[in-house]
PDB file of N, CA and C in Angstrom:
ATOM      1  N   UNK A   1      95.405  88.333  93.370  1.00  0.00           N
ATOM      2  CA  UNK A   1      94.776  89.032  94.468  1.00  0.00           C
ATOM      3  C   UNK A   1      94.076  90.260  93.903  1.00  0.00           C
ATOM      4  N   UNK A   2      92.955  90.111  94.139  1.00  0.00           N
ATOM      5  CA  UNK A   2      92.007  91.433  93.855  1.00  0.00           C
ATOM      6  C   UNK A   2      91.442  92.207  95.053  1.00  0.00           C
ATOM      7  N   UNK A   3      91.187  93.343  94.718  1.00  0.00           N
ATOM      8  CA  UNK A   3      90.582  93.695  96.212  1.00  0.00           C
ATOM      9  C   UNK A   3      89.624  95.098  95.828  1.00  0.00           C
ATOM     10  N   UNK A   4      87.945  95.841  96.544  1.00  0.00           N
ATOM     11  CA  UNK A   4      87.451  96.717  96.276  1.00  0.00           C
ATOM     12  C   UNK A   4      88.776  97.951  96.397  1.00  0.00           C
ATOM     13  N   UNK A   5      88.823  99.316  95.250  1.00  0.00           N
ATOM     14  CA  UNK A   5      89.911 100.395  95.860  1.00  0.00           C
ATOM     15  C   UNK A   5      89.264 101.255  96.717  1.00  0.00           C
ATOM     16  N   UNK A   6      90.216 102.015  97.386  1.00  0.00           N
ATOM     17  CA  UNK A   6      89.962 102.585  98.401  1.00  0.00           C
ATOM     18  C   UNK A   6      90.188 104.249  97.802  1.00  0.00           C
ATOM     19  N   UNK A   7      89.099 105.229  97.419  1.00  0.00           N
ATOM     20  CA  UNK A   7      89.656 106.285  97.640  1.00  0.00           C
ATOM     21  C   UNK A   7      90.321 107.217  98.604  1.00  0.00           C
ATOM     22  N   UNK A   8      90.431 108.404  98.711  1.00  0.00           N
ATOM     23  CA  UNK A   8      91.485 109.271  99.507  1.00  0.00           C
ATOM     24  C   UNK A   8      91.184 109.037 101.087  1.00  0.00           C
ATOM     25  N   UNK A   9      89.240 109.203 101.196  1.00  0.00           N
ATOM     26  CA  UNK A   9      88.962 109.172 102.245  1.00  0.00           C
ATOM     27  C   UNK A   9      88.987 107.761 102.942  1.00  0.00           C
ATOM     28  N   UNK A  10      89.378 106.741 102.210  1.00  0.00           N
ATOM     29  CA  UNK A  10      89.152 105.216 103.156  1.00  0.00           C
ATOM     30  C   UNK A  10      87.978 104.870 102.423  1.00  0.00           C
ATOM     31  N   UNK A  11      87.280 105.110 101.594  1.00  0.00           N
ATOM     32  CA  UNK A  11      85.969 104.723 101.395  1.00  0.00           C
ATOM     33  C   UNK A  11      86.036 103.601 100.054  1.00  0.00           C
ATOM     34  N   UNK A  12      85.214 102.814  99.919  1.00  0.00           N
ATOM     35  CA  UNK A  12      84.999 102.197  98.997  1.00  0.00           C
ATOM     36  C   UNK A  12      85.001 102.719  97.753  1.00  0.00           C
ATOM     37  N   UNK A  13      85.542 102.532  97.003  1.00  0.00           N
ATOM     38  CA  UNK A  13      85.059 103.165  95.344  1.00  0.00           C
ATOM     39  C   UNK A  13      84.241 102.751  94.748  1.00  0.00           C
ATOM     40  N   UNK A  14      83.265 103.200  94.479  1.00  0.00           N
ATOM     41  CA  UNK A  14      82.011 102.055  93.823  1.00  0.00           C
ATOM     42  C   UNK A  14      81.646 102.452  91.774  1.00  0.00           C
ATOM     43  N   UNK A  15      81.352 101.924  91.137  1.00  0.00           N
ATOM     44  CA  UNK A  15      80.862 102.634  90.142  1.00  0.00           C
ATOM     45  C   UNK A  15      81.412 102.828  89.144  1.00  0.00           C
ATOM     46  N   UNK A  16      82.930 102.132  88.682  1.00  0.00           N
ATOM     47  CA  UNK A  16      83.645 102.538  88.202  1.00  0.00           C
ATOM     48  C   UNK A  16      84.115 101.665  87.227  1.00  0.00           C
ATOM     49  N   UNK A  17      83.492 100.313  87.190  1.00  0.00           N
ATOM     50  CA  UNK A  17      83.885  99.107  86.916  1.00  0.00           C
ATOM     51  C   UNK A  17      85.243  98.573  86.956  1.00  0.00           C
ATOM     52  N   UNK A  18      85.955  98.712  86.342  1.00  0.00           N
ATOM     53  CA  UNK A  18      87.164  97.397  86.878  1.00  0.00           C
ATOM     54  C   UNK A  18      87.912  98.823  87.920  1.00  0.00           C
ATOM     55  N   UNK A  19      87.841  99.612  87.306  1.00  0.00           N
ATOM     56  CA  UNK A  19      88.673 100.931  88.039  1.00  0.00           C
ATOM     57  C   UNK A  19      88.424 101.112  89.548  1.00  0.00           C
ATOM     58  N   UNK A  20      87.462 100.213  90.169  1.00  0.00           N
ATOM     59  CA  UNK A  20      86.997 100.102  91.250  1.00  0.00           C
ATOM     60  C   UNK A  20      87.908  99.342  91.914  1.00  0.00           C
ATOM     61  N   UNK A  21      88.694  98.684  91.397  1.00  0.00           N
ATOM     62  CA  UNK A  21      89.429  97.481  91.827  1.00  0.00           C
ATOM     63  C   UNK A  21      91.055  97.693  91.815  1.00  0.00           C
ATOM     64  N   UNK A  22      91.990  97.409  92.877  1.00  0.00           N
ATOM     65  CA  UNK A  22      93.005  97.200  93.007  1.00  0.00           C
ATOM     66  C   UNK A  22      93.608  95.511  92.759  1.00  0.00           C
ATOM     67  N   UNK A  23      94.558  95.434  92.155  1.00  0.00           N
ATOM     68  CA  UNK A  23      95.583  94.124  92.056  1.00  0.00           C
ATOM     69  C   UNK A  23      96.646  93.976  92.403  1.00  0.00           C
ATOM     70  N   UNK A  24      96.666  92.493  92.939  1.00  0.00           N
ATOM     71  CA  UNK A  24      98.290  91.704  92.830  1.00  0.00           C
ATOM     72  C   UNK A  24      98.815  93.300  93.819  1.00  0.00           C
ATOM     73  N   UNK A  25     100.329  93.556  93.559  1.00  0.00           N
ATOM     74  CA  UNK A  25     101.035  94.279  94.688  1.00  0.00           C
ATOM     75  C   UNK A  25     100.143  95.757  95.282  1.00  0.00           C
ATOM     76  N   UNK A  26      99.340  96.369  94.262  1.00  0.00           N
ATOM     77  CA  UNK A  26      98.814  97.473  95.250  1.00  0.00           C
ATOM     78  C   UNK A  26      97.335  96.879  95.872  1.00  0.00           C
ATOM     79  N   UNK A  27      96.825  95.849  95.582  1.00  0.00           N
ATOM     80  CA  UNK A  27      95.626  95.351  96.687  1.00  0.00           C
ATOM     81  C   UNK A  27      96.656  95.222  97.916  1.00  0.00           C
ATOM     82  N   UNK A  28      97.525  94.141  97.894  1.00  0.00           N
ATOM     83  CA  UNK A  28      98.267  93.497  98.978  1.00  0.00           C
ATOM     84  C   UNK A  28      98.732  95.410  99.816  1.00  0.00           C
ATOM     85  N   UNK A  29      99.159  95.951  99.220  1.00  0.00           N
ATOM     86  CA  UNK A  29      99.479  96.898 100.040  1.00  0.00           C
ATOM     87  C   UNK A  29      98.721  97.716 100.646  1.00  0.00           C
ATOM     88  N   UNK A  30      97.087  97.819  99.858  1.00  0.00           N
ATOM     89  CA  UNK A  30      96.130  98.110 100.614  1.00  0.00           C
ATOM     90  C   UNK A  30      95.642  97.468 101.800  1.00  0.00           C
ATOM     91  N   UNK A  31      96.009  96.301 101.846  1.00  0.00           N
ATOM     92  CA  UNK A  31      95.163  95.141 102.476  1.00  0.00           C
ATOM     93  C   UNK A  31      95.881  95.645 103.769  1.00  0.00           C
ATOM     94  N   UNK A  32      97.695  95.562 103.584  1.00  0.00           N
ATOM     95  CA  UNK A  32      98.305  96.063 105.226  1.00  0.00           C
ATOM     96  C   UNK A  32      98.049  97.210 105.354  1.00  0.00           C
ATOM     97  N   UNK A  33      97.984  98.595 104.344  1.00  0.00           N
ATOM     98  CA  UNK A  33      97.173  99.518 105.704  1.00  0.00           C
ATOM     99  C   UNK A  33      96.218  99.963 106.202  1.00  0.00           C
ATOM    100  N   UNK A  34      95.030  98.986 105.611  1.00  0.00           N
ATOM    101  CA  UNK A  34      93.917  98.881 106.047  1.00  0.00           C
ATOM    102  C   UNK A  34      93.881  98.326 107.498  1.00  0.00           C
ATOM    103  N   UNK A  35      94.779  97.167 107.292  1.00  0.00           N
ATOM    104  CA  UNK A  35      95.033  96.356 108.937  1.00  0.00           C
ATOM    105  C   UNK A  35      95.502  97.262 109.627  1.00  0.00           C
ATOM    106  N   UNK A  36      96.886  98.261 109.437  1.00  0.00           N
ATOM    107  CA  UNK A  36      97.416  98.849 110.055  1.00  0.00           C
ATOM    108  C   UNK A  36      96.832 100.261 110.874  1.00  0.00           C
ATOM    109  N   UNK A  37      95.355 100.552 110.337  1.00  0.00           N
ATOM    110  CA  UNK A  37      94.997 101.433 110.437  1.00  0.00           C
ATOM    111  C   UNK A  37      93.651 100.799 111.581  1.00  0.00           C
ATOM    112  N   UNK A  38      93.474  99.933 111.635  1.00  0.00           N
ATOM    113  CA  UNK A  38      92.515  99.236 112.555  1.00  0.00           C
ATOM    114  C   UNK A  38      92.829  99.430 113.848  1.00  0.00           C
ATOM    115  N   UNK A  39      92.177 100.053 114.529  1.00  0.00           N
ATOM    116  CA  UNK A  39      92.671 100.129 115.985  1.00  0.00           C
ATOM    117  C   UNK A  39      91.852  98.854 116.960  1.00  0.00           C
ATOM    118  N   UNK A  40      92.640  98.171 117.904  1.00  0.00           N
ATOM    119  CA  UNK A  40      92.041  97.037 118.764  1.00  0.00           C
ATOM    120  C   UNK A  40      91.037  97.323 119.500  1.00  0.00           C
ATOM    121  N   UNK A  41      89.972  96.352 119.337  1.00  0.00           N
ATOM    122  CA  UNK A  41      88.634  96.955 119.826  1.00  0.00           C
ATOM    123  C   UNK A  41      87.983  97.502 119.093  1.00  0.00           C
ATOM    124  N   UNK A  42      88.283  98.282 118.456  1.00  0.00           N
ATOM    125  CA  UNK A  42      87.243  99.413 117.087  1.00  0.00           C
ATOM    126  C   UNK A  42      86.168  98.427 116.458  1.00  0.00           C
ATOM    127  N   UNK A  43      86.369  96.964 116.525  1.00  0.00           N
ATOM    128  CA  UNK A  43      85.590  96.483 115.338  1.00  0.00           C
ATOM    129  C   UNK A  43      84.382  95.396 115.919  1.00  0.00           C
ATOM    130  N   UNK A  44      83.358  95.388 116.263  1.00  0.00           N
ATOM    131  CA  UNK A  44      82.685  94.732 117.232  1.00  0.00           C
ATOM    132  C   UNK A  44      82.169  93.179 116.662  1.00  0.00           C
ATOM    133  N   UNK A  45      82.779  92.693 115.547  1.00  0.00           N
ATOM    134  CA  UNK A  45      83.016  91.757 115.353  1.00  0.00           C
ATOM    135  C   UNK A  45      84.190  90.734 115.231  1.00  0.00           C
ATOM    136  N   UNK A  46      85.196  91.443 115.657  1.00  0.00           N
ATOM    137  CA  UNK A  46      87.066  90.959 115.833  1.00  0.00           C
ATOM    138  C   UNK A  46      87.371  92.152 116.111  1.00  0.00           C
ATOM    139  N   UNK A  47      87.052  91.826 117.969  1.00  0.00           N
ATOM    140  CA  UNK A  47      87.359  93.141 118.741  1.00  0.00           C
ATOM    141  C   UNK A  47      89.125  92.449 119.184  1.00  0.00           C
ATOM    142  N   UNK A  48      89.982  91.366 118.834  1.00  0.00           N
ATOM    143  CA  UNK A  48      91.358  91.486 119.252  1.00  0.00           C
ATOM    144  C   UNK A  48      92.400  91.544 118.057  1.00  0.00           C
ATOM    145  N   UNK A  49      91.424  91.761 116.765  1.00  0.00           N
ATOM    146  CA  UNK A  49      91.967  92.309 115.890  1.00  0.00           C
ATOM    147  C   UNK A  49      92.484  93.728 115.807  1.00  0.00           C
ATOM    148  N   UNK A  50      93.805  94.228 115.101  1.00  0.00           N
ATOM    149  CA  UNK A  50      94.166  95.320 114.672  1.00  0.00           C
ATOM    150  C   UNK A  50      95.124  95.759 115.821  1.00  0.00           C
ATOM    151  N   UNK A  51      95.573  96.854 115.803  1.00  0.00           N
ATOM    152  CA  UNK A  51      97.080  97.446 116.929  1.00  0.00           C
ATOM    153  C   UNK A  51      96.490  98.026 117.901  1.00  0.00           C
ATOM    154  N   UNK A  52      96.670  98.168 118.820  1.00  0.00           N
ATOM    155  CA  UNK A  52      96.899  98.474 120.538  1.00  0.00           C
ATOM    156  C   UNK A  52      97.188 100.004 120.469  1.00  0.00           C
ATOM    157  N   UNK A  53      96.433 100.837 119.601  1.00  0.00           N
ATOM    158  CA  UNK A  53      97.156 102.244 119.679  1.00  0.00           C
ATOM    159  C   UNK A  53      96.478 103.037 120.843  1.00  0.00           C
ATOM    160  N   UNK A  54      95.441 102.093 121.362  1.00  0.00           N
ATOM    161  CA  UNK A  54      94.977 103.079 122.692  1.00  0.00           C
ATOM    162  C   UNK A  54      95.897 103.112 124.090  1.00  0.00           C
ATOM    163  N   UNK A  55      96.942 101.973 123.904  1.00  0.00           N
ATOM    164  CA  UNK A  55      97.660 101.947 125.234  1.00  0.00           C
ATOM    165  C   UNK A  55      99.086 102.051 124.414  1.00  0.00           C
ATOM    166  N   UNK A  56      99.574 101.604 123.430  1.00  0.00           N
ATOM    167  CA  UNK A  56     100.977 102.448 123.202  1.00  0.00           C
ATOM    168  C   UNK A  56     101.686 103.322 123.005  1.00  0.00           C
ATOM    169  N   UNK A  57     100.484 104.785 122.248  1.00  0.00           N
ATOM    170  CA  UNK A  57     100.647 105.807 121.763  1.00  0.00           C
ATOM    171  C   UNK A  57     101.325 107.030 123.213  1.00  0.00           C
ATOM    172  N   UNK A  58     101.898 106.311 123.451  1.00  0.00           N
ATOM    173  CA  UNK A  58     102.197 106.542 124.634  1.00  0.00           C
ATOM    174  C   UNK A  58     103.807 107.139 125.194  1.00  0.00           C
ATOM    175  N   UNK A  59     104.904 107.490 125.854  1.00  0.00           N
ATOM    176  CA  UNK A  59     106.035 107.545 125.903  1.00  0.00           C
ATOM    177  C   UNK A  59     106.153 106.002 127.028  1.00  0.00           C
ATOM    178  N   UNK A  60     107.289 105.766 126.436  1.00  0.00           N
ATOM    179  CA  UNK A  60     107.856 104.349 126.792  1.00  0.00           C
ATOM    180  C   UNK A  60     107.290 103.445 126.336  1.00  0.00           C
ATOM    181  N   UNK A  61     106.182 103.230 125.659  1.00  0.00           N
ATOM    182  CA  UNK A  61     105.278 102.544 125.129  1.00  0.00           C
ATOM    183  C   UNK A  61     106.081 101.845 123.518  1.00  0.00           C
ATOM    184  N   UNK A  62     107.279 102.881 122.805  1.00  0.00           N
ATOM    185  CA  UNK A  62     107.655 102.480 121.614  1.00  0.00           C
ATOM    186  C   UNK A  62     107.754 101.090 121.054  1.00  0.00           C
ATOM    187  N   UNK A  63     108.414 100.504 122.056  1.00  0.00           N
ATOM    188  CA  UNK A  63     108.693  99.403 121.772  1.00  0.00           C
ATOM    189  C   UNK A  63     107.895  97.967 121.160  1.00  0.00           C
ATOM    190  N   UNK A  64     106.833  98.442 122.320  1.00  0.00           N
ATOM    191  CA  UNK A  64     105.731  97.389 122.287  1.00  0.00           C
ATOM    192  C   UNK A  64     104.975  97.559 120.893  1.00  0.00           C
ATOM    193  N   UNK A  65     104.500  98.789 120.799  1.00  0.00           N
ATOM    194  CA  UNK A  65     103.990  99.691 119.521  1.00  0.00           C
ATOM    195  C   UNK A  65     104.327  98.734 117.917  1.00  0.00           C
ATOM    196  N   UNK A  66     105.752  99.090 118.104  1.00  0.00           N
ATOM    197  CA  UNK A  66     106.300  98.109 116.966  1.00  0.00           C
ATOM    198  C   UNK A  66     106.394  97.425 116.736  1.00  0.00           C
ATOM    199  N   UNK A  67     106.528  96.499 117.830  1.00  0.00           N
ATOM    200  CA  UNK A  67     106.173  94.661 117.734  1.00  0.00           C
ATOM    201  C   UNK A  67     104.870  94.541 117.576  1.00  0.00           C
ATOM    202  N   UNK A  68     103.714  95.234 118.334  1.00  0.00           N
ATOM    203  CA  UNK A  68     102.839  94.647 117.760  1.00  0.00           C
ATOM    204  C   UNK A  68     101.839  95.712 116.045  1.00  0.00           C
ATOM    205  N   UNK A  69     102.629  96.384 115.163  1.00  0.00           N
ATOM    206  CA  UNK A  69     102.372  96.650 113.699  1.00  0.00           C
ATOM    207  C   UNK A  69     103.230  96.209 113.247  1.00  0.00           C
ATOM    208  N   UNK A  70     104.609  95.543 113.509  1.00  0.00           N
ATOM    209  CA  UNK A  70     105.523  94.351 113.040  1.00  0.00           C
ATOM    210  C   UNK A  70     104.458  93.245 112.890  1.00  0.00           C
ATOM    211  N   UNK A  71     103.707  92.441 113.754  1.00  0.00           N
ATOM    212  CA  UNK A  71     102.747  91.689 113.918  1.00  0.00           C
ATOM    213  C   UNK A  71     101.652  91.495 113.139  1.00  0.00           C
ATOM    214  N   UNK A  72     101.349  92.809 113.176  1.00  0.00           N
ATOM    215  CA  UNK A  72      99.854  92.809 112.008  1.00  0.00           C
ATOM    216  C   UNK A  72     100.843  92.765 110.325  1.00  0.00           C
ATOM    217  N   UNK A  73     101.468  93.656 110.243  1.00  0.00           N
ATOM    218  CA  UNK A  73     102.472  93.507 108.848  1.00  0.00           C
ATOM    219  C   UNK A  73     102.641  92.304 108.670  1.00  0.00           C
ATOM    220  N   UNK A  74     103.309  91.242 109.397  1.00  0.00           N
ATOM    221  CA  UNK A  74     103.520  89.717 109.035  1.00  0.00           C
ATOM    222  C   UNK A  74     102.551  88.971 108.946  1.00  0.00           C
ATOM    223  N   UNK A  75     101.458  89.309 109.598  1.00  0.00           N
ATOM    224  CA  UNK A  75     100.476  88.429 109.347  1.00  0.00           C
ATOM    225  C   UNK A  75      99.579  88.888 108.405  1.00  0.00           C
ATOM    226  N   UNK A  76      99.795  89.649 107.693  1.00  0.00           N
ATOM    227  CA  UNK A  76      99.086  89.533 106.464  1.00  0.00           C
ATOM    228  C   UNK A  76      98.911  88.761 105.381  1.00  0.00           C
ATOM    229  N   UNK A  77      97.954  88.325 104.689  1.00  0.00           N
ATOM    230  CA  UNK A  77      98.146  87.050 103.266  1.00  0.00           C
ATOM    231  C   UNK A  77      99.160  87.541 102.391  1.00  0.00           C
ATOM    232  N   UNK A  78     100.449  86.879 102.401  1.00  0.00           N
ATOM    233  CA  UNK A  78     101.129  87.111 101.248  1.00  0.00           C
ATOM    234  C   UNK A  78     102.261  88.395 101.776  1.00  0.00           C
ATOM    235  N   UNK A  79     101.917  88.412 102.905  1.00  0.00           N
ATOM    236  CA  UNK A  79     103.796  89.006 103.114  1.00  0.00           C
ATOM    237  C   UNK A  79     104.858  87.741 103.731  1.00  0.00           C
ATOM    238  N   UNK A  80     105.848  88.345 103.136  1.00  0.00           N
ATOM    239  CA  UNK A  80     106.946  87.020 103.337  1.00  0.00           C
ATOM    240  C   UNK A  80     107.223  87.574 104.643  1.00  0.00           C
ATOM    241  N   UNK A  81     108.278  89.070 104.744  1.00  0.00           N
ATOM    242  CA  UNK A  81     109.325  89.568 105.769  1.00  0.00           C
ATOM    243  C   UNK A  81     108.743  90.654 105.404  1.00  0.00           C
ATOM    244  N   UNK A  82     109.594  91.501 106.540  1.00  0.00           N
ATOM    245  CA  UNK A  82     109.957  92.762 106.604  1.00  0.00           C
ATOM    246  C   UNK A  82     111.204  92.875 106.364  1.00  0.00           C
ATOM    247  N   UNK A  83     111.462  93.872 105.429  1.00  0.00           N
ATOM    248  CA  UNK A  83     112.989  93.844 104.763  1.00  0.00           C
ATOM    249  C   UNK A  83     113.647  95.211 105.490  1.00  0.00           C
ATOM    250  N   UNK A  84     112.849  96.496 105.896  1.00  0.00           N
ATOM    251  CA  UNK A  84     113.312  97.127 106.706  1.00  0.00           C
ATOM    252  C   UNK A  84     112.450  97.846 107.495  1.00  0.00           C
ATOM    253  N   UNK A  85     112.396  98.875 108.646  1.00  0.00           N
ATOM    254  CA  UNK A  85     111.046  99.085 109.438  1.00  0.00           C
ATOM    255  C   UNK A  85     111.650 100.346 110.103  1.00  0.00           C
ATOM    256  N   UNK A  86     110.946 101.337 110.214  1.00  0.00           N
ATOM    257  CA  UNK A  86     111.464 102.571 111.141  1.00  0.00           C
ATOM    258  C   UNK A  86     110.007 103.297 111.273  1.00  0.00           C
ATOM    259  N   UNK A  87     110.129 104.134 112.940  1.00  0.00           N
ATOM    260  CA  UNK A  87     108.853 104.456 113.096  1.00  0.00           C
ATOM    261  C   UNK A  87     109.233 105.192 114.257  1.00  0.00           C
ATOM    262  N   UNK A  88     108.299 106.614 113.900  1.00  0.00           N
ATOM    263  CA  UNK A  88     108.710 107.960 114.386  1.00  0.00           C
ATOM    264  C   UNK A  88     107.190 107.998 115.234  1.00  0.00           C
ATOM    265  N   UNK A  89     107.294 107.766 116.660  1.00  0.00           N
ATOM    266  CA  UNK A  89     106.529 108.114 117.282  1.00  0.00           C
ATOM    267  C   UNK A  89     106.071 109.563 117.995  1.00  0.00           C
ATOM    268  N   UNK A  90     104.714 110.025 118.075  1.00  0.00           N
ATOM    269  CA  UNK A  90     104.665 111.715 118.125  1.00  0.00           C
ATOM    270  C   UNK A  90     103.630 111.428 119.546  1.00  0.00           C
ATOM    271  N   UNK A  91     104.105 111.530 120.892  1.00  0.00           N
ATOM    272  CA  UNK A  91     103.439 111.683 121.895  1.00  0.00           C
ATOM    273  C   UNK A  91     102.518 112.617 122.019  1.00  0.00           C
ATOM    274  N   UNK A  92     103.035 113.669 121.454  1.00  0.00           N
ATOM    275  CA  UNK A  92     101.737 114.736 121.811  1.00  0.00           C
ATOM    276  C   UNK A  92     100.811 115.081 120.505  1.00  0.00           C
ATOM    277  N   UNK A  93     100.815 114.638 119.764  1.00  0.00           N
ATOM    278  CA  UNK A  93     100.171 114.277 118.590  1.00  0.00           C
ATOM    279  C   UNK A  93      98.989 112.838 118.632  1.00  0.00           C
ATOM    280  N   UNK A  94      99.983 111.648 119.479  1.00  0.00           N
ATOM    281  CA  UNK A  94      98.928 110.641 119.550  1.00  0.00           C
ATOM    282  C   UNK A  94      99.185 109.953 118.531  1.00  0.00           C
ATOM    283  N   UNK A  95     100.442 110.179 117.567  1.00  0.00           N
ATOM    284  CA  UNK A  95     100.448 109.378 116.454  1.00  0.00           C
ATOM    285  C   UNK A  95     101.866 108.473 115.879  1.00  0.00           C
ATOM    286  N   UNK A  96     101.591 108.086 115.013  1.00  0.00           N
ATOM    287  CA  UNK A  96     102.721 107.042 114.530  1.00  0.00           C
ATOM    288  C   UNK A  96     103.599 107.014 113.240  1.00  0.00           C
ATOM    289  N   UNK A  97     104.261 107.368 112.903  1.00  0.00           N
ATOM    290  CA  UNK A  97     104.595 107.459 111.126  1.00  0.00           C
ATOM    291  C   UNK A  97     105.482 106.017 110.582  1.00  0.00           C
ATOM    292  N   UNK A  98     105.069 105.698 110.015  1.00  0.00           N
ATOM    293  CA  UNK A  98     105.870 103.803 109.819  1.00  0.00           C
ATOM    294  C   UNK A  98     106.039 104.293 108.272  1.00  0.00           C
ATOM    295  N   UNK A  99     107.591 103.593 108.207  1.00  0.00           N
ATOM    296  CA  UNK A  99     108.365 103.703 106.862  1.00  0.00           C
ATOM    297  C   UNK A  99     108.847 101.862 106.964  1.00  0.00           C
ATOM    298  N   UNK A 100     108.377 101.236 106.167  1.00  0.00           N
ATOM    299  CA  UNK A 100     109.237  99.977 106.039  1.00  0.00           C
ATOM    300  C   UNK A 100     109.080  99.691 104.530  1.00  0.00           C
ATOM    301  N   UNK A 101     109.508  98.797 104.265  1.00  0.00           N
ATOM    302  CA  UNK A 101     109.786  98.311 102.994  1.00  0.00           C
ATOM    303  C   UNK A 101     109.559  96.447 103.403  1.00  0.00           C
ATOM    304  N   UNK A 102     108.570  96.075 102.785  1.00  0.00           N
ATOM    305  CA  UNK A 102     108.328  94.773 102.856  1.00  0.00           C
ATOM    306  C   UNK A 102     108.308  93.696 101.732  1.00  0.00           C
ATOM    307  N   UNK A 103     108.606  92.340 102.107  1.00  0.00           N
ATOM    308  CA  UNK A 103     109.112  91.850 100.702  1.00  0.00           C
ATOM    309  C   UNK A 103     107.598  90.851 101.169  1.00  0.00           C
ATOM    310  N   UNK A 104     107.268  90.993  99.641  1.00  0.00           N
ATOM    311  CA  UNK A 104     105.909  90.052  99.417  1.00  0.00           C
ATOM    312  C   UNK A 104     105.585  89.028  98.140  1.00  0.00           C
ATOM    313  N   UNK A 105     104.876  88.200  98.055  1.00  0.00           N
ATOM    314  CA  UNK A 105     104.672  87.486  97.076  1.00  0.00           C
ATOM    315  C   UNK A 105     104.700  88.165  95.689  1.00  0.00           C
ATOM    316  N   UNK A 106     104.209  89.299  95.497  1.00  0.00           N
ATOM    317  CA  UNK A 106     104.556  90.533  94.461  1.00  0.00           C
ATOM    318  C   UNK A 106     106.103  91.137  94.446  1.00  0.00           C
ATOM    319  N   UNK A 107     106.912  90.788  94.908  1.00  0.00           N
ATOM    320  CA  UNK A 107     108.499  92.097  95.176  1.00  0.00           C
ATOM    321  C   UNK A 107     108.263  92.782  96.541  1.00  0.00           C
ATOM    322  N   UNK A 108     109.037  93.527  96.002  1.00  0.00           N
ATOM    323  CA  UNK A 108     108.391  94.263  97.566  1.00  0.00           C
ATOM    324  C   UNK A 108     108.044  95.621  97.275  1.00  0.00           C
ATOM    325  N   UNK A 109     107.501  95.722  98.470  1.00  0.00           N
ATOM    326  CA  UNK A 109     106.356  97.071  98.606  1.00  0.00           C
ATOM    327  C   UNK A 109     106.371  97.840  99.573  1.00  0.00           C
ATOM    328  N   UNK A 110     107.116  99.304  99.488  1.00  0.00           N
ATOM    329  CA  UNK A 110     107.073 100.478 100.463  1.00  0.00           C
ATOM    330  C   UNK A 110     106.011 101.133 100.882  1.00  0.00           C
ATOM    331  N   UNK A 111     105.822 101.112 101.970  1.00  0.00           N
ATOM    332  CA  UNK A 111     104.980 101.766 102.834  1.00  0.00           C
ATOM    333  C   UNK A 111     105.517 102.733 103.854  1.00  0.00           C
ATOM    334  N   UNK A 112     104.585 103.740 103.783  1.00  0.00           N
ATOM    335  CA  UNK A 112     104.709 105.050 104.894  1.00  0.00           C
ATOM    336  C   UNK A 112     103.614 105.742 105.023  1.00  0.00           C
ATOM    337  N   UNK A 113     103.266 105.729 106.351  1.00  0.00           N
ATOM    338  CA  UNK A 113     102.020 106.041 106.632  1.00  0.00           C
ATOM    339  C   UNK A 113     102.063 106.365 108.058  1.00  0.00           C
ATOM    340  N   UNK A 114     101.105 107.686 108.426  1.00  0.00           N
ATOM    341  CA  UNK A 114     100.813 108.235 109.870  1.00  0.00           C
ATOM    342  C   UNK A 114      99.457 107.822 110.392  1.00  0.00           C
ATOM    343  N   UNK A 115      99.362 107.211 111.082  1.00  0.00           N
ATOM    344  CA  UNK A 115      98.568 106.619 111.773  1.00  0.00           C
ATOM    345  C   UNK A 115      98.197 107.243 113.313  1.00  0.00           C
TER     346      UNK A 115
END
């Protein structure tokens, strides 16, 4: 698995020759929080792609929240499971912080990220 890297800002890295490029376990881990960072609707070509953060970010909303970035996490190429998952929701912030640890065709691969 190869994939373009992503510098700090989300942006493509261009120019760099192979250094441009992520592999094998850190593409794959780019790949989920790239998904994870997709909000539903945002993309006007696979507008039911990506998470629901315009209606879960919400109080009482947690639940749903997590099943569906549980969702996008599993359906990524090349994740097996989720081996563990915790996620600190911030209502008045609007935001999300996800700590899991996922087992993938590479081992597995920790992720934590505010969204």
């Amino acid at each position: 698995m190869k994939t373009r890297a992503l510098d700090a800002n989300g942006d493509f890295m261009l120019g760099r020759g192979l250094q441009s490029y992520v592999t094998e376990e850190n593409a794959l881990k780019q790949n989920i929080l790239t998904r994870l960072r997709q909000w539903k609707g945002d993309c006007f070509f696979a507008v039911t792609d990506g998470v629901d953060y315009n209606n879960y970010l919400d109080i009482g909303r947690k639940k749903m929240l997590d099943l569906d970035i549980k969702r996008i996490i599993l359906q990524t190429a090349g994740v097996l499971r989720i081996s563990t998952f915790e996620s600190t929701l911030n209502t008045t912030e609007r935001n999300v912080t996800i700590n899991c640890s996922v087992y993938t065709i590479f081992g597995n691969v920790e992720l934590q990220e505010t969204i």
